[in-house]
C-alpha atoms as a PDB file:
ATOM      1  CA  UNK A   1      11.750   9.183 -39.406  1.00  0.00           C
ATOM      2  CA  UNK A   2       9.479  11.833 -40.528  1.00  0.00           C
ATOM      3  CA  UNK A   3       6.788  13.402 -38.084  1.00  0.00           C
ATOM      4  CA  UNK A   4       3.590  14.172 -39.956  1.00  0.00           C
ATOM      5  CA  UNK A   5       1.463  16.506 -37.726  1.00  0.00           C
ATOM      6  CA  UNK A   6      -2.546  15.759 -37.621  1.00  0.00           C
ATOM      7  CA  UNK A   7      -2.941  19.304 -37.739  1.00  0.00           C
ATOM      8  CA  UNK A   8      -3.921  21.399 -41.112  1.00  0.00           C
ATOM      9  CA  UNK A   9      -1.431  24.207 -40.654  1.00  0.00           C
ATOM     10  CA  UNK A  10      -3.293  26.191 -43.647  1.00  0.00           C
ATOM     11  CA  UNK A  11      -6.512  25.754 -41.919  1.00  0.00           C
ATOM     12  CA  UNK A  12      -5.811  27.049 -38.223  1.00  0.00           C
ATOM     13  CA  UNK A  13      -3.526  29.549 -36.509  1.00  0.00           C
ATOM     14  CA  UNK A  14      -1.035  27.865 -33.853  1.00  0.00           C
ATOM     15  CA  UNK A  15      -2.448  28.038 -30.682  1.00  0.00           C
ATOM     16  CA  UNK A  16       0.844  28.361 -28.370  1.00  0.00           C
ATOM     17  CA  UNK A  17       1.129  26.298 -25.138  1.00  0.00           C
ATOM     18  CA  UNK A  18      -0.613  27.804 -21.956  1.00  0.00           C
ATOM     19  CA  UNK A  19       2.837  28.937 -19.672  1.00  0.00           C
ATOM     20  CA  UNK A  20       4.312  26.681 -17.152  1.00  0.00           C
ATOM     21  CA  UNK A  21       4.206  27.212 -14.048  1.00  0.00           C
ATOM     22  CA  UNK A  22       7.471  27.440 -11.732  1.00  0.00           C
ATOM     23  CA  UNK A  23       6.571  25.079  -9.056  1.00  0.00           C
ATOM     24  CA  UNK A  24       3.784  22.718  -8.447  1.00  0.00           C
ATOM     25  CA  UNK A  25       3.382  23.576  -4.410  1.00  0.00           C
ATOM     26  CA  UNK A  26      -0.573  24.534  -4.056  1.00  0.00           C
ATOM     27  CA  UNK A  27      -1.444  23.654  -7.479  1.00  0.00           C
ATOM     28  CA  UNK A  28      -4.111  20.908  -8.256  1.00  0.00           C
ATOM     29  CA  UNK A  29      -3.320  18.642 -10.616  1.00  0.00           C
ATOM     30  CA  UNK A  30      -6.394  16.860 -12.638  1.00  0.00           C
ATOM     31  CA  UNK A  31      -5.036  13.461 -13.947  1.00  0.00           C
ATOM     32  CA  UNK A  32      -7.258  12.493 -16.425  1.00  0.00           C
ATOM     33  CA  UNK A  33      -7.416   8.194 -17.446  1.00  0.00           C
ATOM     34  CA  UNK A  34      -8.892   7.950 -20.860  1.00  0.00           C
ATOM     35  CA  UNK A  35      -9.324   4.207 -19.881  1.00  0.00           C
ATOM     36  CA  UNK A  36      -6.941   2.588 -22.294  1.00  0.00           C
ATOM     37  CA  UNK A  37      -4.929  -0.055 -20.934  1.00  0.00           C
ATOM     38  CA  UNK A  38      -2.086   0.599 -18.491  1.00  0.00           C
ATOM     39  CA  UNK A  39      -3.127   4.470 -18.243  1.00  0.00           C
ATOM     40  CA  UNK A  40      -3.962   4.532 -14.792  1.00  0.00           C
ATOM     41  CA  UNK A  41      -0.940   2.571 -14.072  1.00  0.00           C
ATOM     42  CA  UNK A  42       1.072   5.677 -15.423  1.00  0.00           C
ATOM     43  CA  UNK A  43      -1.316   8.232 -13.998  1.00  0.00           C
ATOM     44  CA  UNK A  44      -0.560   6.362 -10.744  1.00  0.00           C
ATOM     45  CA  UNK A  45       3.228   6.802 -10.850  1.00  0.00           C
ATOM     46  CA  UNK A  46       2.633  10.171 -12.162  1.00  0.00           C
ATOM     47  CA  UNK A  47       0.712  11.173  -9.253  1.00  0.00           C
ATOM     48  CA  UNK A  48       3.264  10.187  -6.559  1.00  0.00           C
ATOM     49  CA  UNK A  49       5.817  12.369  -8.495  1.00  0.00           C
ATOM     50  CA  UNK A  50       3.465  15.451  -8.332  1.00  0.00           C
ATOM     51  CA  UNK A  51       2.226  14.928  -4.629  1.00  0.00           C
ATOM     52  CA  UNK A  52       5.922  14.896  -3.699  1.00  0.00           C
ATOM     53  CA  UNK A  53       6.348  18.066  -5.014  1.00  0.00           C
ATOM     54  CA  UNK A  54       3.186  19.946  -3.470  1.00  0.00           C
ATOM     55  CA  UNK A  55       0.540  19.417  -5.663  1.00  0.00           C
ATOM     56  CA  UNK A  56      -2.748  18.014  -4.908  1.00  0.00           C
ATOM     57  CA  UNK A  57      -4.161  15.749  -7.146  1.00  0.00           C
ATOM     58  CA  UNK A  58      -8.192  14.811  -8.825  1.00  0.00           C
ATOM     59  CA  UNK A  59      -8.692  12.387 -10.528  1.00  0.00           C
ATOM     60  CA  UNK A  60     -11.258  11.650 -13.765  1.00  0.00           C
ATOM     61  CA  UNK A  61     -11.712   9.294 -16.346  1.00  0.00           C
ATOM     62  CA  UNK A  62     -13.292   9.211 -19.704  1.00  0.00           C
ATOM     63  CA  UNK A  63     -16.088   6.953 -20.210  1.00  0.00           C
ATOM     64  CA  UNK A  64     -14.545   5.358 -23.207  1.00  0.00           C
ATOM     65  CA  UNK A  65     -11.082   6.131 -25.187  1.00  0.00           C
ATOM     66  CA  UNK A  66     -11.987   6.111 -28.795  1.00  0.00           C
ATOM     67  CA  UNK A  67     -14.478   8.932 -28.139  1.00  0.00           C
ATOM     68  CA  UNK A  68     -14.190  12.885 -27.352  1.00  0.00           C
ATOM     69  CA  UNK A  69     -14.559  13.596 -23.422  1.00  0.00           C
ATOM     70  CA  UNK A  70     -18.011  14.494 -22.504  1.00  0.00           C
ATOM     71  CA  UNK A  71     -19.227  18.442 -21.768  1.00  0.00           C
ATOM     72  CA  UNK A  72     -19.045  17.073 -17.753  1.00  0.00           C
ATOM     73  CA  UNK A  73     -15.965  15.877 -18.082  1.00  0.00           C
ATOM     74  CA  UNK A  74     -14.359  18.936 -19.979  1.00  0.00           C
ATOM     75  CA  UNK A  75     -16.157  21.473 -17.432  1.00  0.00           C
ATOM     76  CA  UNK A  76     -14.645  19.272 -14.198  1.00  0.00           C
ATOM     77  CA  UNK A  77     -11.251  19.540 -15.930  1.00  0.00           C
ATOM     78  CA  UNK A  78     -11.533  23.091 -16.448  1.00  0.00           C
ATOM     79  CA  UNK A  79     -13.085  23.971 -12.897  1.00  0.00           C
ATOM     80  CA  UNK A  80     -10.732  21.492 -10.526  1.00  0.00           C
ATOM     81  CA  UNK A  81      -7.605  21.837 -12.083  1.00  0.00           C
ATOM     82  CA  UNK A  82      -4.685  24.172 -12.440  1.00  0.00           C
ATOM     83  CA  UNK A  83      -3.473  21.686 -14.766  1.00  0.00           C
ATOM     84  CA  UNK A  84      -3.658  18.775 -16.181  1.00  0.00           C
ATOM     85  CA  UNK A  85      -2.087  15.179 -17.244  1.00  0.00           C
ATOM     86  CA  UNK A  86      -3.964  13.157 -19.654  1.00  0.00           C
ATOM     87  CA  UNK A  87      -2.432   9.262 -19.364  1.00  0.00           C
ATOM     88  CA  UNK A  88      -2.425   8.115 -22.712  1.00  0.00           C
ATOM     89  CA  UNK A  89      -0.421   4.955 -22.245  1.00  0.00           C
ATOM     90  CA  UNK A  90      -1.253   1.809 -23.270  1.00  0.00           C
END
């Protein structure tokens, strides 16, 4: 199987990954449903997993999958969270 990547390598630089952190203990955790089927079910499961590692947890959801995240939305990511999950399952 060949992986095609959305991205235009010609057109953009690669943006590397932000650095992980070490532990999770204090951090906050924004877990972000995009409100396609069965993503808060993961986000759910995903949460337990972080709280029993130290992290607190927010939660947000997109007002509809098949568009970009609103302004709000993007600013309460960036302003509550030390990180974040997005739950794209379906």
């Amino acid at each position: 199987m060949e992986y095609v990547s959305p991205i235009d390598d010609s057109a953009a630089e690669p943006v590397p990954f932000a650095p992980r952190p070490r532990e999770l203990g204090g951090r906050r955790v924004v877990l972000l449903d995009i409100t396609k089927n069965r993503g808060s079910e993961l986000l759910d499961r995903v949460e337990q997993h972080l709280r029993l590692y130290g992290a607190e947890t927010f939660r947000l959801s997109k007002e509809i999958f098949s568009k970009p995240a609103s302004s709000e939305v993007i600013e309460r990511v960036a302003i509550h969270g030390d990180l974040a999950v997005e739950g794209l399952a379906d």
